[in-house]
PDB file of N, CA and C in Angstrom:
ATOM      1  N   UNK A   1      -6.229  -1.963 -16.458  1.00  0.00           N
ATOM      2  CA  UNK A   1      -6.305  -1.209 -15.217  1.00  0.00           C
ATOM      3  C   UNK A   1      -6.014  -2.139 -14.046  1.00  0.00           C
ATOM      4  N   UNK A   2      -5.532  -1.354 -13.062  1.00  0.00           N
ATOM      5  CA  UNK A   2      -5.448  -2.120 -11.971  1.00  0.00           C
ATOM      6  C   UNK A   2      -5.314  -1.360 -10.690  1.00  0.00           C
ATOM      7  N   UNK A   3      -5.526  -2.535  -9.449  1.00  0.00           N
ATOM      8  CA  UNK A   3      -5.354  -1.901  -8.306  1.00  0.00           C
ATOM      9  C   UNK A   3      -4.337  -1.847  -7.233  1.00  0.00           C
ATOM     10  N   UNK A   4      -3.800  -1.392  -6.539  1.00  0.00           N
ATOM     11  CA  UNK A   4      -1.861  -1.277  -5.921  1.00  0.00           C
ATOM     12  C   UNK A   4      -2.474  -1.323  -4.929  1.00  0.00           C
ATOM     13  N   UNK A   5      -2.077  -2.831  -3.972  1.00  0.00           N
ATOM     14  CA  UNK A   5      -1.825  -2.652  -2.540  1.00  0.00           C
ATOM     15  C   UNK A   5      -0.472  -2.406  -2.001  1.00  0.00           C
ATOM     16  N   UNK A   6      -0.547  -1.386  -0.669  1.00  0.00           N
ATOM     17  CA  UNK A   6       0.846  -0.951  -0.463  1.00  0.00           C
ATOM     18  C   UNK A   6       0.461  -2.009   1.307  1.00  0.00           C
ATOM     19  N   UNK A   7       1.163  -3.221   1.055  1.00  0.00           N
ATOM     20  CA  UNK A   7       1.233  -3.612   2.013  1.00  0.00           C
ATOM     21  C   UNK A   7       2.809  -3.965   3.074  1.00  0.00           C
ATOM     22  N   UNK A   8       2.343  -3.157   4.187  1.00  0.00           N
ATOM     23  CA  UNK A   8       3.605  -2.980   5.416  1.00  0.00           C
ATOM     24  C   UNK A   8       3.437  -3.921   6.086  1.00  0.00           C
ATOM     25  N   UNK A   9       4.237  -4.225   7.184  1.00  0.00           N
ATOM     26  CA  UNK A   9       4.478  -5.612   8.383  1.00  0.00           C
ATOM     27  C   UNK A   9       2.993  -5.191   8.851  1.00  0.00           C
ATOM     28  N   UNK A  10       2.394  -5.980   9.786  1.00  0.00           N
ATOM     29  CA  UNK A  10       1.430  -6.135  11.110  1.00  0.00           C
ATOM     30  C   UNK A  10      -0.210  -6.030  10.677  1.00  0.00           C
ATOM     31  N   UNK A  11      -0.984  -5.643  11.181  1.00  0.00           N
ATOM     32  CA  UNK A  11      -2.378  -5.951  10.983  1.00  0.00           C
ATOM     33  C   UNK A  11      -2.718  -4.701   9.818  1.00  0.00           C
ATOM     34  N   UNK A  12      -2.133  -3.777   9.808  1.00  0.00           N
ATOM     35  CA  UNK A  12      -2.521  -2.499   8.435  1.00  0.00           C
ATOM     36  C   UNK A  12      -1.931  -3.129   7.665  1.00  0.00           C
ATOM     37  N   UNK A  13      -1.232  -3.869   7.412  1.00  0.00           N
ATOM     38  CA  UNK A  13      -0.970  -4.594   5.870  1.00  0.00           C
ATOM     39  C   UNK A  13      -2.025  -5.416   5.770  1.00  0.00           C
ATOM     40  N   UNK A  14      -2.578  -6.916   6.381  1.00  0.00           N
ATOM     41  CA  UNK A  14      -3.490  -7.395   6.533  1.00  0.00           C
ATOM     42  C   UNK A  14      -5.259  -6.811   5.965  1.00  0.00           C
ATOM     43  N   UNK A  15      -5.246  -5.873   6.734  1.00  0.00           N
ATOM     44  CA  UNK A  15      -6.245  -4.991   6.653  1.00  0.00           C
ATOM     45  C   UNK A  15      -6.564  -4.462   4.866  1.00  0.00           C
ATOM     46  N   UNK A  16      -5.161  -3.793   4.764  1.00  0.00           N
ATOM     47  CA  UNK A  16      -5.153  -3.093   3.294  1.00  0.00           C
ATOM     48  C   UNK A  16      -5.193  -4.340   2.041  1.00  0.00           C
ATOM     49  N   UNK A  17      -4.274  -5.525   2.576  1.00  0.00           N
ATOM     50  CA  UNK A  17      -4.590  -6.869   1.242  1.00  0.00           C
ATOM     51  C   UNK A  17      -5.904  -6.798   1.293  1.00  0.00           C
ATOM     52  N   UNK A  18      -6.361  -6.974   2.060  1.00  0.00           N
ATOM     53  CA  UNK A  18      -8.305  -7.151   1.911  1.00  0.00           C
ATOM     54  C   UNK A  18      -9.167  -6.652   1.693  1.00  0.00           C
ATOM     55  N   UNK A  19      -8.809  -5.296   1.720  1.00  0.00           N
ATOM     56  CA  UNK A  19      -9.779  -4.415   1.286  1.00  0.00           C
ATOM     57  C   UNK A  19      -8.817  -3.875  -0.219  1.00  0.00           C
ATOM     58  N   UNK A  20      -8.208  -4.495  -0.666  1.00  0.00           N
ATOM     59  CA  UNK A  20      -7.069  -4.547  -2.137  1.00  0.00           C
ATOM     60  C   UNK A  20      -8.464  -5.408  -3.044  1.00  0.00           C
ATOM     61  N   UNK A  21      -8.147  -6.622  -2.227  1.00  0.00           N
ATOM     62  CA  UNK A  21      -9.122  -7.645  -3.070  1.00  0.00           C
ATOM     63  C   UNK A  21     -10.260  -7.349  -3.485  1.00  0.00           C
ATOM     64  N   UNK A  22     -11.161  -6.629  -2.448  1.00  0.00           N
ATOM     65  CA  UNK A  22     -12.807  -6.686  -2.646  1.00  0.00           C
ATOM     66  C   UNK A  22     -12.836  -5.414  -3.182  1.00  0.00           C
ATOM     67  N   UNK A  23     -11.644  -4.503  -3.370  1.00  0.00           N
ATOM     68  CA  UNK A  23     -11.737  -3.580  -4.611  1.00  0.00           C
ATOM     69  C   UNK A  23     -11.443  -3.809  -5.893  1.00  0.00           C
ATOM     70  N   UNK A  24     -10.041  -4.795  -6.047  1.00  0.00           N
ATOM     71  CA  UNK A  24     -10.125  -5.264  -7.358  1.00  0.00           C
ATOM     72  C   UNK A  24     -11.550  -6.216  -7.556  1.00  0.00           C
ATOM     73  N   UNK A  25     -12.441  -6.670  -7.004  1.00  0.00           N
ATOM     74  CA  UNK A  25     -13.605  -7.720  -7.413  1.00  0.00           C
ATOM     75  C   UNK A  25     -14.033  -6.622  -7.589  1.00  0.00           C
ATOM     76  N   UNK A  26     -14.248  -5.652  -6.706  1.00  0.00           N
ATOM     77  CA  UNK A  26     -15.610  -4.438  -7.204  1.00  0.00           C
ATOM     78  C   UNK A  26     -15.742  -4.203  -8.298  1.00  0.00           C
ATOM     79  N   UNK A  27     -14.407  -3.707  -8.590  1.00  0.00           N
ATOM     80  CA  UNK A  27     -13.444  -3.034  -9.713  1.00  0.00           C
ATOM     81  C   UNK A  27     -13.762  -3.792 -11.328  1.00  0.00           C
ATOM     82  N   UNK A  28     -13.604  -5.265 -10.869  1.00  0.00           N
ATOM     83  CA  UNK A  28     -13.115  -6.332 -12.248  1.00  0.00           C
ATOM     84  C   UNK A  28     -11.971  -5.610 -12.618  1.00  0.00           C
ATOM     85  N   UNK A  29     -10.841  -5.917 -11.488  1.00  0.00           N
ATOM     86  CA  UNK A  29      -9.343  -5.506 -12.083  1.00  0.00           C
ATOM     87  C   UNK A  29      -8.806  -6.113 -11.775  1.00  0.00           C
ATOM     88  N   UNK A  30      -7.164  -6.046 -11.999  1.00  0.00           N
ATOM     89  CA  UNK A  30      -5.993  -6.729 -11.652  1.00  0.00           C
ATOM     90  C   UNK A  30      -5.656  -6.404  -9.863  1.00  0.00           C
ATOM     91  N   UNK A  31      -5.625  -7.515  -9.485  1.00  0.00           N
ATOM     92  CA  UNK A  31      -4.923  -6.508  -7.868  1.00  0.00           C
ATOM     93  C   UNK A  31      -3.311  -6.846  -8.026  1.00  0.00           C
ATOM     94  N   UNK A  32      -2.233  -5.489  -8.193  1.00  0.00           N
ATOM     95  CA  UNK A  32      -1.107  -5.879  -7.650  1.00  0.00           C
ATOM     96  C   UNK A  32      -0.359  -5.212  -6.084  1.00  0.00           C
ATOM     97  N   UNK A  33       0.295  -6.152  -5.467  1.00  0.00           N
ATOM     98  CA  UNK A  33       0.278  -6.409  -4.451  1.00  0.00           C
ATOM     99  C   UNK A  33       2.127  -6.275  -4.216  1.00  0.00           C
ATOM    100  N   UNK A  34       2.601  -4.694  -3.400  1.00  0.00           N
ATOM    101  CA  UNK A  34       3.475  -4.237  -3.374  1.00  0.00           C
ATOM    102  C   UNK A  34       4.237  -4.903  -1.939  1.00  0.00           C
ATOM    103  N   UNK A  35       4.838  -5.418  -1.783  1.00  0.00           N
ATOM    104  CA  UNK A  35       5.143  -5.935  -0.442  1.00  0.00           C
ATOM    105  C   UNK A  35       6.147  -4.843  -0.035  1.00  0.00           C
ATOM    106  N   UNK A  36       5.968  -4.281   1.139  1.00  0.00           N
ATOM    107  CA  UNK A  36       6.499  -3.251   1.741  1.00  0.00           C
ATOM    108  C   UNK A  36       7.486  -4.054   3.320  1.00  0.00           C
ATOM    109  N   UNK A  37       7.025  -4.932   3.479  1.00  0.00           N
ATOM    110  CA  UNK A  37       7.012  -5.218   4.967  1.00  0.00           C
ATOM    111  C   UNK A  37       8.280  -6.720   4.705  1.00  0.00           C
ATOM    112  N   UNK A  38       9.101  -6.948   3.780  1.00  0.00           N
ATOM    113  CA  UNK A  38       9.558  -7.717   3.389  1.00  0.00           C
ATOM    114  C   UNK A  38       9.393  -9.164   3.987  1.00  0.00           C
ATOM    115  N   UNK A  39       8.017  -9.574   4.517  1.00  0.00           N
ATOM    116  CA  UNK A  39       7.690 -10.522   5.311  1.00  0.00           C
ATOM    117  C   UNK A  39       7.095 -11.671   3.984  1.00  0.00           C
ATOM    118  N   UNK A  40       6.854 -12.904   4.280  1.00  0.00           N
ATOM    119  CA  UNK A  40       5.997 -13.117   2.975  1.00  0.00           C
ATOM    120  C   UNK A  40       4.618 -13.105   2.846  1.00  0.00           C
ATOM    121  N   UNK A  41       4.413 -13.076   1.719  1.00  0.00           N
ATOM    122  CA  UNK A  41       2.641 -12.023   1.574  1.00  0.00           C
ATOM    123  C   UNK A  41       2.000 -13.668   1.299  1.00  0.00           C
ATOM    124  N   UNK A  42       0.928 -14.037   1.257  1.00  0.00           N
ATOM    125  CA  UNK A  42       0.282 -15.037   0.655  1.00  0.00           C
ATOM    126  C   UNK A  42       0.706 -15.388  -0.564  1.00  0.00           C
ATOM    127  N   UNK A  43       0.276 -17.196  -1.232  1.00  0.00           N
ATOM    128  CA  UNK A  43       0.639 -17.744  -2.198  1.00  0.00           C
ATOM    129  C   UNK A  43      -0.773 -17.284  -3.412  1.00  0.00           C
ATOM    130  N   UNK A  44      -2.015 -16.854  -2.726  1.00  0.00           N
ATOM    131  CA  UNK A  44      -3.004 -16.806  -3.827  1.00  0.00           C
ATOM    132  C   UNK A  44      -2.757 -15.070  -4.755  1.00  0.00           C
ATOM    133  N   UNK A  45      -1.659 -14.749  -4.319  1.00  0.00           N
ATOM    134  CA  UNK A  45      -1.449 -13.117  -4.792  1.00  0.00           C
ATOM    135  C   UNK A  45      -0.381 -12.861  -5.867  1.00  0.00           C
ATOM    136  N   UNK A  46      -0.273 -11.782  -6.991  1.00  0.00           N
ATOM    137  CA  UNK A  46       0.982 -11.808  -7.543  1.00  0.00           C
ATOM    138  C   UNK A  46       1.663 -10.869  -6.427  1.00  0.00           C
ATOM    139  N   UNK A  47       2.895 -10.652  -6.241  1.00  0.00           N
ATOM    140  CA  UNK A  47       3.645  -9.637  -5.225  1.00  0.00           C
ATOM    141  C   UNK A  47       4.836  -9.443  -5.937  1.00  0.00           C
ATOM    142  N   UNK A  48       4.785  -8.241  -5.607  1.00  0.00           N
ATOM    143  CA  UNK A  48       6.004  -7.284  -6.102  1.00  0.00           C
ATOM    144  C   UNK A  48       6.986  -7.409  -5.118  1.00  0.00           C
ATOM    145  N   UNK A  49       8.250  -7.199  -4.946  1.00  0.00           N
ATOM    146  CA  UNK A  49       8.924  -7.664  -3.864  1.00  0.00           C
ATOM    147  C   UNK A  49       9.956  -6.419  -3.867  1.00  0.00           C
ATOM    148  N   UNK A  50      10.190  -5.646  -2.720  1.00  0.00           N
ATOM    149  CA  UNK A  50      11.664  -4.809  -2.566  1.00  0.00           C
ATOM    150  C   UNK A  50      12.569  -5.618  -2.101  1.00  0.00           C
ATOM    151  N   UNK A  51      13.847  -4.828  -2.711  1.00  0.00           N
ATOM    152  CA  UNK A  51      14.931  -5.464  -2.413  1.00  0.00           C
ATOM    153  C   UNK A  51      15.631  -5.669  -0.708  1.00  0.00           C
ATOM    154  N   UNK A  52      15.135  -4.875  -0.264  1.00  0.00           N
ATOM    155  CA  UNK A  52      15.696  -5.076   1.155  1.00  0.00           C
ATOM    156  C   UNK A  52      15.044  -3.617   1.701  1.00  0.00           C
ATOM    157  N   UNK A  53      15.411  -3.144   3.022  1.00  0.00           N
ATOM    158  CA  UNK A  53      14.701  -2.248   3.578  1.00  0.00           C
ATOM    159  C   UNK A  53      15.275  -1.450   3.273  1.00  0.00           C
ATOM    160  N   UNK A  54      16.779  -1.367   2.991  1.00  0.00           N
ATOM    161  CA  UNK A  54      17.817  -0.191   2.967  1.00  0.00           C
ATOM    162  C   UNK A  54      17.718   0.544   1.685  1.00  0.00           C
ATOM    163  N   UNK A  55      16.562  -0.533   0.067  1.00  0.00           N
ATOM    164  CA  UNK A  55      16.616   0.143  -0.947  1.00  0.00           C
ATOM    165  C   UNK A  55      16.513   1.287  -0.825  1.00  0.00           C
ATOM    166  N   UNK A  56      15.155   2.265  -0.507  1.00  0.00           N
ATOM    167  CA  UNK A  56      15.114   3.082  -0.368  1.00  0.00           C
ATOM    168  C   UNK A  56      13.862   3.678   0.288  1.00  0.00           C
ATOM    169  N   UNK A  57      13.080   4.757   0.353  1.00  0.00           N
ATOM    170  CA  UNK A  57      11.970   4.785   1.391  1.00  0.00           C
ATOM    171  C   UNK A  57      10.562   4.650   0.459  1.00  0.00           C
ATOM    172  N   UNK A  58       9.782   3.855   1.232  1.00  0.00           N
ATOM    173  CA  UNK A  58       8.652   3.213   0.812  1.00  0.00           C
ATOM    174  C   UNK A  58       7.853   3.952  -0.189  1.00  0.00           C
ATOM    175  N   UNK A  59       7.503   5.324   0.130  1.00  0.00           N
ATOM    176  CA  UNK A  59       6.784   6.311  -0.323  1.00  0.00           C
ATOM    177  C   UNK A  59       7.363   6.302  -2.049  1.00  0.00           C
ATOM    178  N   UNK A  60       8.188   6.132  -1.878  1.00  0.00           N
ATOM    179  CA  UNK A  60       8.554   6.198  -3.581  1.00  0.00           C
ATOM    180  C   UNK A  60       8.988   5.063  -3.964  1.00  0.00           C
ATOM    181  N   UNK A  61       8.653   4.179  -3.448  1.00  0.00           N
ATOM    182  CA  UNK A  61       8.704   2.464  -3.557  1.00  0.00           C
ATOM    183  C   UNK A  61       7.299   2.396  -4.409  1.00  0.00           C
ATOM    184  N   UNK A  62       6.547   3.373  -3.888  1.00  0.00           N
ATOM    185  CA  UNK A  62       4.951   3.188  -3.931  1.00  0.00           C
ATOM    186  C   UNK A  62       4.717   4.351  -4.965  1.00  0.00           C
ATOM    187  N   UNK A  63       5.408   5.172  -4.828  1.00  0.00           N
ATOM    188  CA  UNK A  63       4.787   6.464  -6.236  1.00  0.00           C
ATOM    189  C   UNK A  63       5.815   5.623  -7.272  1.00  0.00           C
ATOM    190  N   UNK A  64       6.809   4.877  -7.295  1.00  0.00           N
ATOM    191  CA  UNK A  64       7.334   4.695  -8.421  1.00  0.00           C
ATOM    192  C   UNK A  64       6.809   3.338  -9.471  1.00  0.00           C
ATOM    193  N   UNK A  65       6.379   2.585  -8.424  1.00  0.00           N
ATOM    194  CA  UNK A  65       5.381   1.154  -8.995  1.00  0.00           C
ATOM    195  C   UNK A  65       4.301   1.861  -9.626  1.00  0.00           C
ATOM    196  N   UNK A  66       3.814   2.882  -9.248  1.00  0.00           N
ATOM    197  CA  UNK A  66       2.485   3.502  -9.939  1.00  0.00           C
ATOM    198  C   UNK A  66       2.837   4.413 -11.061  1.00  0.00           C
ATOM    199  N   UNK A  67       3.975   4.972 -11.200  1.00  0.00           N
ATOM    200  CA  UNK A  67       4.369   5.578 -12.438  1.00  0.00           C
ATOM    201  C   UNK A  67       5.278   4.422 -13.081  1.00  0.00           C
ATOM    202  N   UNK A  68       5.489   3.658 -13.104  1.00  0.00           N
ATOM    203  CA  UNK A  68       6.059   2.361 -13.648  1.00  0.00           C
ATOM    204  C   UNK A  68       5.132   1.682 -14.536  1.00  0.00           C
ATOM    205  N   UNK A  69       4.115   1.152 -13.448  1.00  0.00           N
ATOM    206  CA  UNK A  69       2.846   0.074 -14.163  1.00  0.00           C
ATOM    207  C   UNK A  69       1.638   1.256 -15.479  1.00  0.00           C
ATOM    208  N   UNK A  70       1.346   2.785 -15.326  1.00  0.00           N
ATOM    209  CA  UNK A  70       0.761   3.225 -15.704  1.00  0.00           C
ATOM    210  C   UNK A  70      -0.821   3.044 -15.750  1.00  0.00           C
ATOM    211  N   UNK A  71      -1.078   1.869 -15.263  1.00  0.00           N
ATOM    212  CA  UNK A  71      -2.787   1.810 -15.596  1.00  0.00           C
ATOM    213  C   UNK A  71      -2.931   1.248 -13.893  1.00  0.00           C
ATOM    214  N   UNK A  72      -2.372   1.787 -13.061  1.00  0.00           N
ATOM    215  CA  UNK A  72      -3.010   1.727 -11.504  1.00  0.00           C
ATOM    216  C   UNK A  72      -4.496   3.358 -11.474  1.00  0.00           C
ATOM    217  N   UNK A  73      -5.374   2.440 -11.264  1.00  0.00           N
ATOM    218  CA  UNK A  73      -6.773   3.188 -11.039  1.00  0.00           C
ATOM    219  C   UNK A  73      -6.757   3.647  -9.629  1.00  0.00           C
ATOM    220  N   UNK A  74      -6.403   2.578  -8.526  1.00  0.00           N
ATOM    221  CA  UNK A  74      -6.472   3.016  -7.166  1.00  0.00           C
ATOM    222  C   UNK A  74      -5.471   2.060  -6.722  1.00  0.00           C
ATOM    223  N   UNK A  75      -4.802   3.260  -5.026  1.00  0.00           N
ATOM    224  CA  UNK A  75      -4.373   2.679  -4.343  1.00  0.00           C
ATOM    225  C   UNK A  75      -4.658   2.366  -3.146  1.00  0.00           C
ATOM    226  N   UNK A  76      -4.533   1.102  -2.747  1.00  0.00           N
ATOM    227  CA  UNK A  76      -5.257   0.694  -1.379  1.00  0.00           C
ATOM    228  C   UNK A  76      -3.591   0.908  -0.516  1.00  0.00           C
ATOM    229  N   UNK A  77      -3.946   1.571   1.086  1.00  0.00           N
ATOM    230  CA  UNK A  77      -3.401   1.232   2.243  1.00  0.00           C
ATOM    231  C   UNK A  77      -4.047   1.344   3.354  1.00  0.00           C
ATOM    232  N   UNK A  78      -3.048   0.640   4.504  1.00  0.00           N
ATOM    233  CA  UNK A  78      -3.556   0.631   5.949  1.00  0.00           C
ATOM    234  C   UNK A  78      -3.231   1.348   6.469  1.00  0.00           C
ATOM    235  N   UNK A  79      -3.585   2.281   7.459  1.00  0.00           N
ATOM    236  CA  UNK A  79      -3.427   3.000   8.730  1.00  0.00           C
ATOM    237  C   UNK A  79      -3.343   2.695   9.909  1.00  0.00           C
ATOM    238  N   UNK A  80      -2.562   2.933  10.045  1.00  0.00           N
ATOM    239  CA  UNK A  80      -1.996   2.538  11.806  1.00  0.00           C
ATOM    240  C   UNK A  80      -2.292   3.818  12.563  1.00  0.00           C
ATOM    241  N   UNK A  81      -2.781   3.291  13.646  1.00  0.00           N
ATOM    242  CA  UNK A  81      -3.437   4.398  14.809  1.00  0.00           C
ATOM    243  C   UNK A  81      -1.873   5.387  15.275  1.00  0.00           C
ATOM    244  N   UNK A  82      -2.075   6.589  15.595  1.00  0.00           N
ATOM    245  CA  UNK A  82      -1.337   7.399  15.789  1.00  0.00           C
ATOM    246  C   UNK A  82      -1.560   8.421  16.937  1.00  0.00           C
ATOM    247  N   UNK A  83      -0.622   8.750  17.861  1.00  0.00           N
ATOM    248  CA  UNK A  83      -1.137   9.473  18.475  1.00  0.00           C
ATOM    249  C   UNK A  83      -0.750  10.914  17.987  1.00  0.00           C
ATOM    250  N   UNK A  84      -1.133  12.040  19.330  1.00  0.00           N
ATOM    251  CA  UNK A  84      -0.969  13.272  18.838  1.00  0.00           C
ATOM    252  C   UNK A  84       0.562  13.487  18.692  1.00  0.00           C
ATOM    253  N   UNK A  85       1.512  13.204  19.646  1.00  0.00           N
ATOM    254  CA  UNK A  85       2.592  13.106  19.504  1.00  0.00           C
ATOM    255  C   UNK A  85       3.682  12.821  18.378  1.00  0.00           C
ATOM    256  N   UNK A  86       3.090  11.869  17.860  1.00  0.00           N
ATOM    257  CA  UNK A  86       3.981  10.655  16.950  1.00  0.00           C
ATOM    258  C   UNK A  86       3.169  11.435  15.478  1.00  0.00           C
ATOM    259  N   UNK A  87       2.093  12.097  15.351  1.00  0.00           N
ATOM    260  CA  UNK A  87       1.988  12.982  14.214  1.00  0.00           C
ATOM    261  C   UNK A  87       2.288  14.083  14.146  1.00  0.00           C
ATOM    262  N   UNK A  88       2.822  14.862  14.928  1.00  0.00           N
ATOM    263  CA  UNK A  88       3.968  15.975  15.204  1.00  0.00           C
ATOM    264  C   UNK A  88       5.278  15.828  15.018  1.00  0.00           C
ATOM    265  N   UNK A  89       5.513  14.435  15.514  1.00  0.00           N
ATOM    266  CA  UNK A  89       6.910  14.246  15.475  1.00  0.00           C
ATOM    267  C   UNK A  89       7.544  13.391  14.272  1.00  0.00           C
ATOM    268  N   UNK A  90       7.031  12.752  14.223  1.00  0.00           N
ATOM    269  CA  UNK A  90       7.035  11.570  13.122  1.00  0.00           C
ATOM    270  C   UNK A  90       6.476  11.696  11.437  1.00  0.00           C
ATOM    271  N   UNK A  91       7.346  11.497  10.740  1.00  0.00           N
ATOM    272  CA  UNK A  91       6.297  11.473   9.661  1.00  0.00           C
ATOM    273  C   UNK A  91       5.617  10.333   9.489  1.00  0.00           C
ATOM    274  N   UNK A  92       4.764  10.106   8.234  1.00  0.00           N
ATOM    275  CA  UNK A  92       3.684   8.816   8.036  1.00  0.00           C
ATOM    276  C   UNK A  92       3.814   8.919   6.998  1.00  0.00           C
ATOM    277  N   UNK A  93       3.804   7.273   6.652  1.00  0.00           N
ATOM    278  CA  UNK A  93       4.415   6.713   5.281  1.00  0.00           C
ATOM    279  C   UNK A  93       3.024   7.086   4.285  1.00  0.00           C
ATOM    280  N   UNK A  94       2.182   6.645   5.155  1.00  0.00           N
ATOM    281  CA  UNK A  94       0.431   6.536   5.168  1.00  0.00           C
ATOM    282  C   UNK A  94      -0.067   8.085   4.699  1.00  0.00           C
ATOM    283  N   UNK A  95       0.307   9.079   5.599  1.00  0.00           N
ATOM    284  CA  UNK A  95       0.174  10.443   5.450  1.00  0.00           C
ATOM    285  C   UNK A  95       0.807  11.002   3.838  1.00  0.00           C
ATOM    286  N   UNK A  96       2.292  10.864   3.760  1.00  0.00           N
ATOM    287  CA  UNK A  96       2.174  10.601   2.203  1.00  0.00           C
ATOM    288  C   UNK A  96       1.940  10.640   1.422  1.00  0.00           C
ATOM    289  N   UNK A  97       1.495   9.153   1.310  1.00  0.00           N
ATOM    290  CA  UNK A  97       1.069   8.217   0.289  1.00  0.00           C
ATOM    291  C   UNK A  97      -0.535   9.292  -0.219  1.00  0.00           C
ATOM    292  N   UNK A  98      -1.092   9.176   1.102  1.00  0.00           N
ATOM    293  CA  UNK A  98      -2.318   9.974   0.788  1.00  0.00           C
ATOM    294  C   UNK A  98      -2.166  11.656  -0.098  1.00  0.00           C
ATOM    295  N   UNK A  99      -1.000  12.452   0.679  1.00  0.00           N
ATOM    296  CA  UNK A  99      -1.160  13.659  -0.205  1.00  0.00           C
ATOM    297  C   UNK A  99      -0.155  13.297  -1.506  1.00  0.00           C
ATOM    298  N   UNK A 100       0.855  12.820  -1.589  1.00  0.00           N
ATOM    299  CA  UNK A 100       1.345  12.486  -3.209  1.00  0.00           C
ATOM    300  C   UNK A 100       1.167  11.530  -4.530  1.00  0.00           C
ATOM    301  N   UNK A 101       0.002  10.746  -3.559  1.00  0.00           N
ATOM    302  CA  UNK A 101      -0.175   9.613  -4.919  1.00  0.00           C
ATOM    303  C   UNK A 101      -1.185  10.213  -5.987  1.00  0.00           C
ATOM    304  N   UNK A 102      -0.821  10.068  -7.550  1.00  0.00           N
ATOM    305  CA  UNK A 102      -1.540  10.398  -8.387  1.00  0.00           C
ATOM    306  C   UNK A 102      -2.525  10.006  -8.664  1.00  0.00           C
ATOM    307  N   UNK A 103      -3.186   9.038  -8.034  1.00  0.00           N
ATOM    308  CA  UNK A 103      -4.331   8.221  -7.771  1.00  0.00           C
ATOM    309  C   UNK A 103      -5.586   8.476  -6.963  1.00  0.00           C
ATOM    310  N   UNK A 104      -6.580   8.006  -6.637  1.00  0.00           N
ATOM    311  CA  UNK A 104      -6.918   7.680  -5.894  1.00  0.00           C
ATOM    312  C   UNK A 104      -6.689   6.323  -4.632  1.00  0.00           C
ATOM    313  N   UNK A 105      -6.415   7.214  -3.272  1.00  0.00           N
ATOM    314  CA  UNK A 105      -6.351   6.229  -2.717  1.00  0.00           C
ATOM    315  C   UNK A 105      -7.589   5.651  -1.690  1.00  0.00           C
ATOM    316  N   UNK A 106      -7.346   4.482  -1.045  1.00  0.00           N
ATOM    317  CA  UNK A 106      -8.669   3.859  -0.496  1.00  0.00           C
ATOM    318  C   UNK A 106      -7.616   3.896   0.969  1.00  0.00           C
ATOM    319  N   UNK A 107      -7.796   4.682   2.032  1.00  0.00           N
ATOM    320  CA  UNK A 107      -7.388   4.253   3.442  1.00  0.00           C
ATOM    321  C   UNK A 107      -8.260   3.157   4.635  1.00  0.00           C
ATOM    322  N   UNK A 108      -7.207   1.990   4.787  1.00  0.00           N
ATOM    323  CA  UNK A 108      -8.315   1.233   5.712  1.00  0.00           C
ATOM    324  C   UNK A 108      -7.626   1.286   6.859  1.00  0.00           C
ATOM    325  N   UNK A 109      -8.239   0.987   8.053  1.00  0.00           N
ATOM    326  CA  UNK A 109      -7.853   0.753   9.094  1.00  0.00           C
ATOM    327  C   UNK A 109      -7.896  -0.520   9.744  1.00  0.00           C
ATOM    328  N   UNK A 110      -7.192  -1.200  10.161  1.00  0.00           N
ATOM    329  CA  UNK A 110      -7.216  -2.402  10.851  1.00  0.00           C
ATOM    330  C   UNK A 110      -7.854  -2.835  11.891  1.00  0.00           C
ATOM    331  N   UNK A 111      -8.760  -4.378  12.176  1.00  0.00           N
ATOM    332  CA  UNK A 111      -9.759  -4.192  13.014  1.00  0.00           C
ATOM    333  C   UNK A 111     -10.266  -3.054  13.764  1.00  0.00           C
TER     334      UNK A 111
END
């Protein structure tokens, strides 16, 4: 079993590695660690790496690592503050992730 961080650029990636970790410790699982934000993630982590931004869109970057690996228990992500606007107008990768993943997911928010 294991646990999927879906980590993006800025402080909700940050946020979600860490609360990845102290769920895989909760857990006694594997944490794997999806890099979304093609930035580099820490050396103490395994990371999954996309090919570039243009592969394709995150959301199934992230449902497909989890129907890939088969024994993901939970998925951890971050949330980025939103206004009323930008959730009318905009979709969310975050929003998503939350109604299509076959999982359970864990939403954190950054400081």
């Amino acid at each position: 079993m294991s646990v999927l961080v879906a980590v993006p650029a800025g402080p909700e990636g940050a946020a979600a590695l860490q609360a990845g970790k102290a769920e895989a410790a909760l857990l006694g699982t594997e944490l794997v660690v999806l890099n979304l934000s093609l930035d580099p993630i820490g050396d103490d982590v395994a990371v999954i790496e996309r090919d570039g931004p243009d592969d394709r869109d995150p959301v199934d970057a992230v449902l497909d690592e989890i129907d890939r690996r088969g024994d993901v228990q939970r998925l951890v992500i971050g949330l980025r503050r939103r206004s009323p606007v930008s959730k009318a107008v905009l979709g969310s990768v975050s929003q998503r992730l939350l109604l299509q993943a076959p999982v359970p997911v864990l939403a954190v928010k950054a400081g």
